[in-house]
Protein backbone atom coordinates (compact mmCIF):
# COMPACT_ATOMS: atom_id res chain seq x y z
CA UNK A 1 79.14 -68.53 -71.97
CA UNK A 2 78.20 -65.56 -74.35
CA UNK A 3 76.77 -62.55 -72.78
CA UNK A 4 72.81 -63.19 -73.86
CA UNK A 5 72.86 -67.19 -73.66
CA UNK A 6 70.38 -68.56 -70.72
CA UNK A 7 70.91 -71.73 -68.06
CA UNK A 8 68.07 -72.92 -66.34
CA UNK A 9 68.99 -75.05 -63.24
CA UNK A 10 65.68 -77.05 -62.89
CA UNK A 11 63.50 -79.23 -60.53
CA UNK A 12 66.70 -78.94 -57.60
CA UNK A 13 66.33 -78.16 -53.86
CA UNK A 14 67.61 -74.71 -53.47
CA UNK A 15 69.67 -74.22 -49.95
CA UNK A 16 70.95 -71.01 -48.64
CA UNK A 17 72.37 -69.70 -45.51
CA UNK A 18 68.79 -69.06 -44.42
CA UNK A 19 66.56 -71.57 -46.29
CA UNK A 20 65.82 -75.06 -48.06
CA UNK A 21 62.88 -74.54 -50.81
CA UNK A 22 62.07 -76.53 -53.79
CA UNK A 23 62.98 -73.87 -57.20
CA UNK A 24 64.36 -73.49 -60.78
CA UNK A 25 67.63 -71.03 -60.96
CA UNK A 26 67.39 -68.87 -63.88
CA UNK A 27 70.64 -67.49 -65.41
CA UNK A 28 71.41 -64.77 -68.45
CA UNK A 29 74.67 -64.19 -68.97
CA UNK A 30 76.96 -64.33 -65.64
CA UNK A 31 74.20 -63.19 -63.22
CA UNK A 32 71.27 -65.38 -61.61
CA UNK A 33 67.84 -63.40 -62.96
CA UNK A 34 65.10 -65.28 -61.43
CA UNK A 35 64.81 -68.23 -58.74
CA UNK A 36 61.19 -69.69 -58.52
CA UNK A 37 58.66 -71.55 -60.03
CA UNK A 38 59.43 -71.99 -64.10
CA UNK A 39 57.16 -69.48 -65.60
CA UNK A 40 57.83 -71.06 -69.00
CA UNK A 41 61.59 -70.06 -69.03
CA UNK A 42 63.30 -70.71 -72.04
CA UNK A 43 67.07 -71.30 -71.76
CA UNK A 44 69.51 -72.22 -74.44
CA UNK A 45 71.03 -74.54 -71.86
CA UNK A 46 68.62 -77.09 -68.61
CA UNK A 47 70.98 -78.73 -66.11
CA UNK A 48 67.98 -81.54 -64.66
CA UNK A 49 68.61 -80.95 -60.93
CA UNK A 50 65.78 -83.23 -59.52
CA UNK A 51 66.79 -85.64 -56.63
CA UNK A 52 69.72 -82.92 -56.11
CA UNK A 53 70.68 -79.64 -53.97
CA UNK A 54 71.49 -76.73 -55.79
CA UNK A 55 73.84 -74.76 -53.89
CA UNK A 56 75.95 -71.52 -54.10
CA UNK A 57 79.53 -72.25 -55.38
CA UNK A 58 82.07 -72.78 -52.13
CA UNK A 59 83.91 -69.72 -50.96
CA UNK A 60 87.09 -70.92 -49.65
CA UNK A 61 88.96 -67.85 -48.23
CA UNK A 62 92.36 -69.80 -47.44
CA UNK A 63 94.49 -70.89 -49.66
CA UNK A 64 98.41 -71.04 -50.44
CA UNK A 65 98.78 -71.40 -54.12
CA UNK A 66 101.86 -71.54 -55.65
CA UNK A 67 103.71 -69.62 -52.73
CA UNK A 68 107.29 -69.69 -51.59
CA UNK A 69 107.88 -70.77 -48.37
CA UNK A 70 110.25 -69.99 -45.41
CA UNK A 71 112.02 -68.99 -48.84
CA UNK A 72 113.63 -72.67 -49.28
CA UNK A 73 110.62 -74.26 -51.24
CA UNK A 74 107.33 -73.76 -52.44
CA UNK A 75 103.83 -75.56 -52.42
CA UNK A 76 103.54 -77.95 -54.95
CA UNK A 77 99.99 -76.73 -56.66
CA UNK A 78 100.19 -73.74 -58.35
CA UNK A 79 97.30 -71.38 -59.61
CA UNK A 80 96.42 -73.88 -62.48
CA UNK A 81 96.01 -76.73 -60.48
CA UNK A 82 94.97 -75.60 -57.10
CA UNK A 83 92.00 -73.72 -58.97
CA UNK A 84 91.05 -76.86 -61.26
CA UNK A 85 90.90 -78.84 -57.81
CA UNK A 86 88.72 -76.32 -55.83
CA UNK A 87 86.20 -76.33 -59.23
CA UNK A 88 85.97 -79.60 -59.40
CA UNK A 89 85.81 -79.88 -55.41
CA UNK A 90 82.57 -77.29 -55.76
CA UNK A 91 84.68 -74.09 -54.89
CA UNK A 92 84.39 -71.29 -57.55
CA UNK A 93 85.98 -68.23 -55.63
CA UNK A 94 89.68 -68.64 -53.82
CA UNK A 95 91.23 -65.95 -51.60
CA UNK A 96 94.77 -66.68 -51.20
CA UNK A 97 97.64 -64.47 -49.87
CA UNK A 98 100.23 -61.65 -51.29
CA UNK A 99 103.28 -62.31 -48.64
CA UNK A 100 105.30 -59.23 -48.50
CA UNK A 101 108.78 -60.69 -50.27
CA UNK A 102 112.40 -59.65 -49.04
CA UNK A 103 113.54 -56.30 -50.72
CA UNK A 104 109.58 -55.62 -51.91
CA UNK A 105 106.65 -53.46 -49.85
CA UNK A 106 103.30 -54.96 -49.41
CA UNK A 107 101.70 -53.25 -52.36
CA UNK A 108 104.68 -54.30 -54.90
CA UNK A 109 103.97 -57.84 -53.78
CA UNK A 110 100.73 -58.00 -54.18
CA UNK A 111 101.25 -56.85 -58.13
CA UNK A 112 103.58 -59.61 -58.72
CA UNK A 113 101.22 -62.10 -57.46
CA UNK A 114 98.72 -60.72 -59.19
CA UNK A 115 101.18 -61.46 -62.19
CA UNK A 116 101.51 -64.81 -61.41
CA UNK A 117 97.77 -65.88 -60.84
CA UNK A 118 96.69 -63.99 -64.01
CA UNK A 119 95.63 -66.35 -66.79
CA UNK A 120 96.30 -69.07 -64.64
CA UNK A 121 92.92 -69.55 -63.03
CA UNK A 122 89.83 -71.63 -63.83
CA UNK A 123 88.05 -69.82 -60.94
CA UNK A 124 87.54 -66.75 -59.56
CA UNK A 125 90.13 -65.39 -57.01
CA UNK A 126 91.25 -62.58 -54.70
CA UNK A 127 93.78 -61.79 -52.33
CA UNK A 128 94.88 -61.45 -48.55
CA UNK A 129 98.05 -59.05 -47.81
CA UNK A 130 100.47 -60.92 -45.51
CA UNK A 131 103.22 -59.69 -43.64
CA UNK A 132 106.79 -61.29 -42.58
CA UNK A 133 108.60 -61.10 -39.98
CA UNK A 134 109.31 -57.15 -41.23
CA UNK A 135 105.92 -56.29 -40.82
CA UNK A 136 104.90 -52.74 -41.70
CA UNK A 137 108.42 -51.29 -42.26
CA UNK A 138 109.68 -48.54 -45.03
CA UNK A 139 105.68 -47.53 -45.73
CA UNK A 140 103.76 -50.56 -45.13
CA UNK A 141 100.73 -48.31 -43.44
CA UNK A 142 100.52 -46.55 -46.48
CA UNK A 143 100.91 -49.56 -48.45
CA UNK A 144 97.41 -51.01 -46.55
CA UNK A 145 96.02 -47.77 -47.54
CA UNK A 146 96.77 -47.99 -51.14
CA UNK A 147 95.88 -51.86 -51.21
CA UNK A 148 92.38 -51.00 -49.84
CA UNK A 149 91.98 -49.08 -53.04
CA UNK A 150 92.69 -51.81 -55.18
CA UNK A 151 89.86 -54.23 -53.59
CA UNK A 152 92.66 -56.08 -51.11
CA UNK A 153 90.70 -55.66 -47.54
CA UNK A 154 92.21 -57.97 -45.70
CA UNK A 155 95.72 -58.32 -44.13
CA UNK A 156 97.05 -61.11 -42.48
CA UNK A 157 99.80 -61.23 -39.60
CA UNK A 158 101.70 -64.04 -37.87
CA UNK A 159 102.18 -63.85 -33.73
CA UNK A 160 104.40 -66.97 -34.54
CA UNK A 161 107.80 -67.58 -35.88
CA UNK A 162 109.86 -65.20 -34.60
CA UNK A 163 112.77 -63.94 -37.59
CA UNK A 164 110.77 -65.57 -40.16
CA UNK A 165 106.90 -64.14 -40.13
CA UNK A 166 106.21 -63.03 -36.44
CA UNK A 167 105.45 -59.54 -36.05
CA UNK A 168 105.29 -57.79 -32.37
CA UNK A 169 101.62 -56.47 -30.99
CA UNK A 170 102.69 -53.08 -31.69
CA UNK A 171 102.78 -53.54 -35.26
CA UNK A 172 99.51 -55.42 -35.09
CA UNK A 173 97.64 -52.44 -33.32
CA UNK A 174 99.13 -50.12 -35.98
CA UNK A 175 97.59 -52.06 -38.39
CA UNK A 176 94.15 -52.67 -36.92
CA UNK A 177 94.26 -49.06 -36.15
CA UNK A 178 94.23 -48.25 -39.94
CA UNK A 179 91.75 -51.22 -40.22
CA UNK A 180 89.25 -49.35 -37.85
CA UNK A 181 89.44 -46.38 -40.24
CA UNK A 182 89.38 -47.99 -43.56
CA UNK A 183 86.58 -50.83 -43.00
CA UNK A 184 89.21 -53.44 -43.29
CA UNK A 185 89.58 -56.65 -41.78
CA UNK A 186 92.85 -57.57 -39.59
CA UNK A 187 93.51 -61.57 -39.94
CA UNK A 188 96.09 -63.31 -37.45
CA UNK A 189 97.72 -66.64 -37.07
CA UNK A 190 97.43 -67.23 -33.34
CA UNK A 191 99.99 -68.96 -31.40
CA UNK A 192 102.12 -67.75 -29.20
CA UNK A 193 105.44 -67.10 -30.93
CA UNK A 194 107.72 -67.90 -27.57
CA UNK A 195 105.94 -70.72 -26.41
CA UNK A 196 106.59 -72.66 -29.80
CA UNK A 197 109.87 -71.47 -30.20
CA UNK A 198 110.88 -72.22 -26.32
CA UNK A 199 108.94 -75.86 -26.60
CA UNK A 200 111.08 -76.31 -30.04
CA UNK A 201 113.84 -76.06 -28.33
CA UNK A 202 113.30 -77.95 -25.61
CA UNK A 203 112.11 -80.66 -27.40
CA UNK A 204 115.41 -80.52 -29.97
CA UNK A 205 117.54 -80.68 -27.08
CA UNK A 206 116.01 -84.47 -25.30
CA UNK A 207 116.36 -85.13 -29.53
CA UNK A 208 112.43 -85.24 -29.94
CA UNK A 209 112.81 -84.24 -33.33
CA UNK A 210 110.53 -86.88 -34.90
CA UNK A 211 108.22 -85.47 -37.35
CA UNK A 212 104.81 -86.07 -35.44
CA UNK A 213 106.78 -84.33 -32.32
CA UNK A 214 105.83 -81.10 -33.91
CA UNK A 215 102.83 -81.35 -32.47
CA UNK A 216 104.24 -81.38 -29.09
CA UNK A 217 105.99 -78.23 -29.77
CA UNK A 218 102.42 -76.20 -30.68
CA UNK A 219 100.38 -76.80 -27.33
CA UNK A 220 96.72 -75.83 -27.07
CA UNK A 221 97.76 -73.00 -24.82
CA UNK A 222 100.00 -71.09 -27.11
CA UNK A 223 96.92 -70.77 -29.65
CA UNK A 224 94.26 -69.81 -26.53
CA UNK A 225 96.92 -67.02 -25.60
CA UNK A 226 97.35 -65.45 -28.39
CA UNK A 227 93.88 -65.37 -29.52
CA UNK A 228 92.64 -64.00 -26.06
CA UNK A 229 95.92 -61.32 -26.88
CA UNK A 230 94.56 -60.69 -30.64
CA UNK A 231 91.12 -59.92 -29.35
CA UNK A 232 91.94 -57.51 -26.25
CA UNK A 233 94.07 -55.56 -29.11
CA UNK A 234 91.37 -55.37 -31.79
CA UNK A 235 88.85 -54.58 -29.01
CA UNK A 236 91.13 -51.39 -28.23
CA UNK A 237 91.45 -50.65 -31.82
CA UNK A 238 87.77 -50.98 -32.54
CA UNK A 239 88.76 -52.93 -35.80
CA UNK A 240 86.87 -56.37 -36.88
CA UNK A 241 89.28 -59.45 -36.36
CA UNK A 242 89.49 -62.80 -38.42
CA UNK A 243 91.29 -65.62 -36.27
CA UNK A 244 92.24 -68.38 -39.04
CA UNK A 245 92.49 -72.16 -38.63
CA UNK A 246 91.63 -72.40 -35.14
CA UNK A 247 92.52 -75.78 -34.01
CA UNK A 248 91.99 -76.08 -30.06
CA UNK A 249 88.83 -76.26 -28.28
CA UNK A 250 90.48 -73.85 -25.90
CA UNK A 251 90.84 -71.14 -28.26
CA UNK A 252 87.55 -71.58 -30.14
CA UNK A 253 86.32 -71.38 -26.41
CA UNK A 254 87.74 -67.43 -26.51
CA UNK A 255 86.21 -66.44 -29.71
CA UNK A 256 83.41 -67.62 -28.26
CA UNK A 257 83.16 -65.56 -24.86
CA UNK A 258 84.32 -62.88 -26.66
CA UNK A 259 81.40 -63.13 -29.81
CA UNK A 260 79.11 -63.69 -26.79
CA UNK A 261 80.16 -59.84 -25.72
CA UNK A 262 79.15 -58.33 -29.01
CA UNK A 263 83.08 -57.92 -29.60
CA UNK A 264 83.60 -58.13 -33.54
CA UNK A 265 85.53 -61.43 -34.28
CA UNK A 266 85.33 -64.56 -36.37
CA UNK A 267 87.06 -67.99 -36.59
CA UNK A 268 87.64 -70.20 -38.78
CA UNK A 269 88.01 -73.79 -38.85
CA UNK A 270 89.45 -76.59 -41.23
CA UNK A 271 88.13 -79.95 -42.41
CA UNK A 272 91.82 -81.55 -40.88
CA UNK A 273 90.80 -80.38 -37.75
CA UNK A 274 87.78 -81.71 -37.73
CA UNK A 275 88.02 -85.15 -39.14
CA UNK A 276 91.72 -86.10 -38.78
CA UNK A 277 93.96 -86.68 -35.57
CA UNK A 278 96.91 -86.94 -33.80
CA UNK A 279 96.28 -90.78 -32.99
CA UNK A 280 96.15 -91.20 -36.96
CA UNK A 281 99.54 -90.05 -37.38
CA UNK A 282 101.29 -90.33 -34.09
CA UNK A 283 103.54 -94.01 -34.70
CA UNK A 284 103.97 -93.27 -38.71
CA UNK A 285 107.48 -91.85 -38.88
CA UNK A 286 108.05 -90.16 -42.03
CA UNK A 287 104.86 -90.98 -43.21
CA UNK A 288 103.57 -88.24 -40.11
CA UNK A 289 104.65 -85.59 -42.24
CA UNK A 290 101.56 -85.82 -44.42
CA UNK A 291 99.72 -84.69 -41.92
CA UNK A 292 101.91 -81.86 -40.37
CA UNK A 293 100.75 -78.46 -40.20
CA UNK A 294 100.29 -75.20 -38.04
CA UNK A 295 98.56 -74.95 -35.85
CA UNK A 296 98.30 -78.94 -35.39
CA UNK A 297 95.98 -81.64 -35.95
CA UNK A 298 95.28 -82.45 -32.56
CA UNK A 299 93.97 -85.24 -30.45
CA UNK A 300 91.04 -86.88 -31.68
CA UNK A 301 88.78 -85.25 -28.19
CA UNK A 302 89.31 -82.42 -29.78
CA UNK A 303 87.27 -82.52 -32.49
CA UNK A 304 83.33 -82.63 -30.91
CA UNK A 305 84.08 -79.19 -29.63
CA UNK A 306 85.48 -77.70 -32.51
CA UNK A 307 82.35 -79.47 -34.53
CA UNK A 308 80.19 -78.13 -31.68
CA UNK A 309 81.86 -74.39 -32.08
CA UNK A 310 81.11 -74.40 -35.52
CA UNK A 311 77.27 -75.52 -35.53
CA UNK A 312 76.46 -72.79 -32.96
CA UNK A 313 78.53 -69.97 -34.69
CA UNK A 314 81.22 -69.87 -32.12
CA UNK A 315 83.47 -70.57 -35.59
CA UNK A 316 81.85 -69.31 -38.23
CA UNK A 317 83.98 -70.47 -41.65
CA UNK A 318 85.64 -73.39 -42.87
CA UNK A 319 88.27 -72.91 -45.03
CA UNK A 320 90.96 -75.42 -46.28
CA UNK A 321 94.86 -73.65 -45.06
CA UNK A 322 95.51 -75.52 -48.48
CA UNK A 323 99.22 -75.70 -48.69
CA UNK A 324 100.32 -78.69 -50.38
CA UNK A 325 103.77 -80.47 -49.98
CA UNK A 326 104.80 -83.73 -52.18
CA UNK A 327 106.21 -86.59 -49.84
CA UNK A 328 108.08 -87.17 -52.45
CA UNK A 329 110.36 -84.92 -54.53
CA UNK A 330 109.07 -83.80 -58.06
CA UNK A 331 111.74 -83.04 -60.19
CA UNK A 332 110.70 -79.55 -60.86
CA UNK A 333 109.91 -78.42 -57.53
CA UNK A 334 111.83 -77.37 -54.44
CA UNK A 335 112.67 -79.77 -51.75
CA UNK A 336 109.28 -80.60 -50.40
CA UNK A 337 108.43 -82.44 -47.27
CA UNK A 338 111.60 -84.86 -47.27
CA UNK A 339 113.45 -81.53 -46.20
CA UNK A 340 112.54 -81.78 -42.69
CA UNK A 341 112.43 -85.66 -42.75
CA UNK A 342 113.25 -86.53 -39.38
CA UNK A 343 114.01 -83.06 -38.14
CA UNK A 344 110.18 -81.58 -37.51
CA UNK A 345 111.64 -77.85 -37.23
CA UNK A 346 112.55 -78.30 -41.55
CA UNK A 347 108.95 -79.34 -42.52
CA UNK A 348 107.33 -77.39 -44.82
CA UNK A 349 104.12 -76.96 -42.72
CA UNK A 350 101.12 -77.59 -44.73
CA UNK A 351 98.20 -80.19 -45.73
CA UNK A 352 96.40 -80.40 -48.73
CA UNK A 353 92.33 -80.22 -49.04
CA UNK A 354 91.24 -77.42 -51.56
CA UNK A 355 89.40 -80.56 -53.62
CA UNK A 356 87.84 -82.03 -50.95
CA UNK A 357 86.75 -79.05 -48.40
CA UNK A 358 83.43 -79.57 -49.47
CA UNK A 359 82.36 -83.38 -49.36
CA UNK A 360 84.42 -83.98 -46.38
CA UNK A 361 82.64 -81.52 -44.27
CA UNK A 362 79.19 -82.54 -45.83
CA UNK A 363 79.80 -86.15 -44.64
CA UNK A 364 80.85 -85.45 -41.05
CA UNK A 365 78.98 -82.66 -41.08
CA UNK A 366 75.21 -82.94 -42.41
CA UNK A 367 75.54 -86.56 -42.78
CA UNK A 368 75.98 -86.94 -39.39
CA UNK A 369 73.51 -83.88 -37.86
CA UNK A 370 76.14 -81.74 -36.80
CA UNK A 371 75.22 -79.50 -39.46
CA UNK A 372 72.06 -78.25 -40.82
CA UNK A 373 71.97 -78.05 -44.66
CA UNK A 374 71.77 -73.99 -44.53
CA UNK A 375 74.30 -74.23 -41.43
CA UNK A 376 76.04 -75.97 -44.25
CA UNK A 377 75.94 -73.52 -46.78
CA UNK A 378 76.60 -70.49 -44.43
CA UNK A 379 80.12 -71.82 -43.48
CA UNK A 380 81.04 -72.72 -47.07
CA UNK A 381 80.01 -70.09 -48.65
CA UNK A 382 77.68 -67.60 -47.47
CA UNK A 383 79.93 -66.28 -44.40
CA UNK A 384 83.11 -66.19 -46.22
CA UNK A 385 82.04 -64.13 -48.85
CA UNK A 386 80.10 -61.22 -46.47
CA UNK A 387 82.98 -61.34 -44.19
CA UNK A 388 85.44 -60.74 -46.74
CA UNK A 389 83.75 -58.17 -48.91
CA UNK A 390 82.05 -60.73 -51.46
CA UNK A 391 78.67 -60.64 -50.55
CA UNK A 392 75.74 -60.70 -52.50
CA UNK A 393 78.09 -61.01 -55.54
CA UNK A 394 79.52 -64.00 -54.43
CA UNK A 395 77.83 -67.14 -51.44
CA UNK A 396 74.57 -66.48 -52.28
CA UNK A 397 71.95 -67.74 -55.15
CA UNK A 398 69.90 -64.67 -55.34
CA UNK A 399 68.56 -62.67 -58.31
CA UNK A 400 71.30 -59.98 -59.22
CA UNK A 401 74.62 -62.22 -57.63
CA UNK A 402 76.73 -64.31 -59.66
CA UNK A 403 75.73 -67.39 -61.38
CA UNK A 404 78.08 -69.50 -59.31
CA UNK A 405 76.00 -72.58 -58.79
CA UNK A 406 77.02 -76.18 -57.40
CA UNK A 407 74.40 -79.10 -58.02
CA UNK A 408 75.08 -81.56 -55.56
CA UNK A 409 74.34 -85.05 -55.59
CA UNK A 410 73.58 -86.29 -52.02
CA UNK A 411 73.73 -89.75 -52.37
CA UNK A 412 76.56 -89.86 -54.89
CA UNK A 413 79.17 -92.14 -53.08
CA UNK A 414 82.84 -91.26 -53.65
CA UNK A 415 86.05 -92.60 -52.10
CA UNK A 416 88.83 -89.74 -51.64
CA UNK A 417 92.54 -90.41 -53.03
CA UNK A 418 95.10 -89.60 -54.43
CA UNK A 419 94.94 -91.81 -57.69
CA UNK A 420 91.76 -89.51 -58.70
CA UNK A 421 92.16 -86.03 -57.44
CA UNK A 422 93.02 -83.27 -59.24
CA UNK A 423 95.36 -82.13 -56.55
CA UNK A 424 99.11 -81.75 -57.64
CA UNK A 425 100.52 -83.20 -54.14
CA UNK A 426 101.20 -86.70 -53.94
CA UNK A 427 99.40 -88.37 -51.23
CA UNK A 428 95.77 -87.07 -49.34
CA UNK A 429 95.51 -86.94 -45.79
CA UNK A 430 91.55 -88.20 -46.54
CA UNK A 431 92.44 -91.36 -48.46
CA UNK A 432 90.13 -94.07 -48.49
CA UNK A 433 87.72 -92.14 -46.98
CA UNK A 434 84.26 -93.43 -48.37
CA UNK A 435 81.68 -90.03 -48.67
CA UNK A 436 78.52 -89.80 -49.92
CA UNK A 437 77.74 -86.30 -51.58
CA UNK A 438 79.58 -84.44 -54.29
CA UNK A 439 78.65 -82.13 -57.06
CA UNK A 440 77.43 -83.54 -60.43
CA UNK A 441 77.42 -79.85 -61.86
CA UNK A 442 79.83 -76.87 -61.54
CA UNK A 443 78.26 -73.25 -62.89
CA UNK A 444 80.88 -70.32 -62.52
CA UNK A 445 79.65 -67.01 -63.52
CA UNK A 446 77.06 -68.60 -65.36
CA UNK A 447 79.51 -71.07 -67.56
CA UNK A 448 79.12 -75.05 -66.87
CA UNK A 449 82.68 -75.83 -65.85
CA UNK A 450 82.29 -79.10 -64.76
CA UNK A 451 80.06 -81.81 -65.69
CA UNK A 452 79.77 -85.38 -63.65
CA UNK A 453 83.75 -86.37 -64.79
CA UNK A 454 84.14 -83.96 -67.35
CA UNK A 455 86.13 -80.69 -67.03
CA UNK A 456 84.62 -77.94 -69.41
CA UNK A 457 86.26 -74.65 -67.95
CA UNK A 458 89.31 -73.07 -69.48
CA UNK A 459 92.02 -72.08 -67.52
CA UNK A 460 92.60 -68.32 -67.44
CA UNK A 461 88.86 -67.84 -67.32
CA UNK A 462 88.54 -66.96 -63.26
CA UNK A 463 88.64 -62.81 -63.13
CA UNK A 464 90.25 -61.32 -59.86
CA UNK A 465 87.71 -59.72 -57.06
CA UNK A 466 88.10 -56.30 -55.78
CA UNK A 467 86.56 -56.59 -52.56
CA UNK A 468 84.67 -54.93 -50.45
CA UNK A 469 84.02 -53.99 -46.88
CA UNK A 470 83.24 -56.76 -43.65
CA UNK A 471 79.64 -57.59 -43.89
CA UNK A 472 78.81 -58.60 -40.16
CA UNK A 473 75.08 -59.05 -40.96
């Protein structure tokens, strides 16, 4: 979109984290100028949003493009089609993750990814620091320090997988201790690195090694440990903490108490564990592996107290954990989920969902009045971005942010599969699944990138984010 040229979103329902009100959008250039009645705007460009929602563009704040894993494979969508997916899905910003690498600090890392995802992206993106298993060795405090400069304020560590990613709680506190000083926000993967290991084991040995047996190996407990452990250290520390992909009532049930106490932490949730479940992958054999991630999708009670965590801000995001594996094996890609084919301690742990985040939350979620349509909108969007340094520029439709806009049909019926999506992987863990809302219109920074079927963005056009400080307002 050239720098003068005018969009005028018109005759929509506007939704935000805080209200639902009838208004034209306004946009010059990338930025939203006006929101209100039409005072005879003139635009060069009307998108005819009556009937529809106009929401701010999704803010999806975990995802695992085009990432080597475990250092044997790698996810099978990469920056071009992971980003086309989320756009077309109703995402327009992406956070995904710069792992520390063997032989490489954390700052080194994080410029070769930033290699890799540059002129690769339809949308706009940022990035998480993560550490392996060698956590903050040979200057990785310094490293956070010199990463905050660059706009990377969050850093992610794993209390899980011990030799591969786990790092010990002393190297967590050093971190959040630098955290507390800088404004920066400490993320963790919480389960309980020797409970998984020990039931991995165990299981291995009676020769449980089935692929849906994984889940037997990640009990609810290990995840309510660690996250009651992750929170006693950031509350020493004084630093905010970020618990992703929370999966188990009993550990959404901690953030909870603990939010209740004024204590400064925030979960997230993901539409797997809200809408799929053990029982739908429990007798499949191989076919389980579709569905296999970490932490797992549990048993199907789960779910109405993860869906009730998340209406009352107990959890307060949704992202996707998008980390797609082919069942099959693509020619040019790494082994992918037949690696660990009837040995679950070789799967590439990961599902797919960056394309569907969106409608799939909106059907089980608003559809069904578990969610309110700003409730909606605050989980998608609006939280993400203030809690990861985004806000107002990004999650919000408000005069002065970015003109990242999603019209949304709410009666436009859609069944989910793999046939249609944009999604590299080769099956999706939502197919046939019949939902009725999806966007008609995609506006990022102002530019129409997608249009009912049509795909009008240009990959390389999505500009990385230097972020900012946590937001807790």
């Amino acid at each position: 979109m050239a720098v003068n040229s005018t969009l005028l979103v018109k005759g929509g329902r506007v939704v935000t984290a805080s209200d639902v009100f009838e208004a034209d959008v306004l946009v010059q250039g990338e930025k939203i100028v006006a929101v209100g009645k039409d005072q005879g705007w003139s635009a060069d460009q009307t998108i005819d949003a009556r009937g529809r929602l106009v929401l701010p563009g999704g803010v999806d704040v975990h995802t695992h493009l085009e990432e080597p894993m475990n250092f044997v494979t790698m996810t099978a969508d990469n920056f071009a089609s992971g980003t086309t997916a989320a756009a077309v899905g109703g995402t327009t910003t992406i956070i995904d993750f710069a792992k520390r690498f063997p032989d490489s600090g954390l700052y080194e890392s994080f410029l070769g990814r930033l290699k890799v995802a540059e002129g690769n992206c339809l949308i706009d993106y940022s990035f998480h620091a993560m550490t392996t298993h060698t956590g903050l060795s040979d200057g990785g405090l310094d490293d956070m320090r010199r990463l905050a400069a660059e706009g990377v304020t969050s850093f992610k560590f794993f209390m899980a997988y011990p030799d591969v990613m786990m790092v010990d709680d002393a190297t967590i506190l050093s971190a959040m201790r630098v955290a507390a000083e800088l404004g920066l926000m400490i993320m963790v993967h919480a389960e309980n690195g020797a409970m998984v290991a020990e039931a991995t084991e165990r299981l291995v040995q009676q020769g449980r090694t089935e692929e849906h047996a994984h889940t037997l190996a990640h009990p609810h407990l290990a995840e309510e440990e660690a996250a009651y452990r992750a929170i006693a250290l950031a509350e020493l520390a004084g630093c905010p903490l970020f618990v992703v992909h929370v999966s188990s009532r009993y550990a959404a049930e901690v953030i909870g108490n603990a939010r209740a106490e004024g204590r400064l932490v925030w979960g997230e949730t993901c539409p797997q564990y809200l809408v799929a479940a053990y029982e739908d992958y429990q007798d499949k054999g191989y076919e389980a592996a579709k569905y296999i991630c970490a932490p797992p999708i549990r048993e199907r009670a789960n779910q109405d107290d993860l869906w009730r965590a998340l209406s009352t801000d107990v959890l307060s995001t949704v992202g996707t954990d998008h980390a797609s594996f082919c069942i099959g094996d693509p020619p040019d890609l790494p082994p992918q989920k037949s690696s660990g084919r009837g040995y679950f301690p070789k799967l590439p742990l990961g599902v797919p969902g960056i394309e569907d985040r969106l409608k799939v939350v909106y059907e089980f979620g608003v559809k069904r009045d578990r969610l309110s349509l700003s409730r909606f909108v605050d989980v998608m969007s609006t939280r993400p971005a203030k809690l990861f340094g985004l806000y107002p520029q990004k999650g919000t439709l408000a005069v002065g942010s970015d003109a990242d806009i999603v019209v949304w049909d709410p009666d436009a019926q859609q069944t989910i599969s793999a046939k249609t999506h944009r999604m590299r992987v080769d099956y999706n863990i939502y197919e046939g699944m019949v939902v009725s809302g999806s966007p008609s219109h995609v506006v990022s920074r102002g530019e129409l990138i997608v249009d009912g079927e049509r795909l009008l963005g240009s990959l390389g056009r999505g500009r990385y984010l230097k972020r900012g400080e946590v937001n807790t307002s």
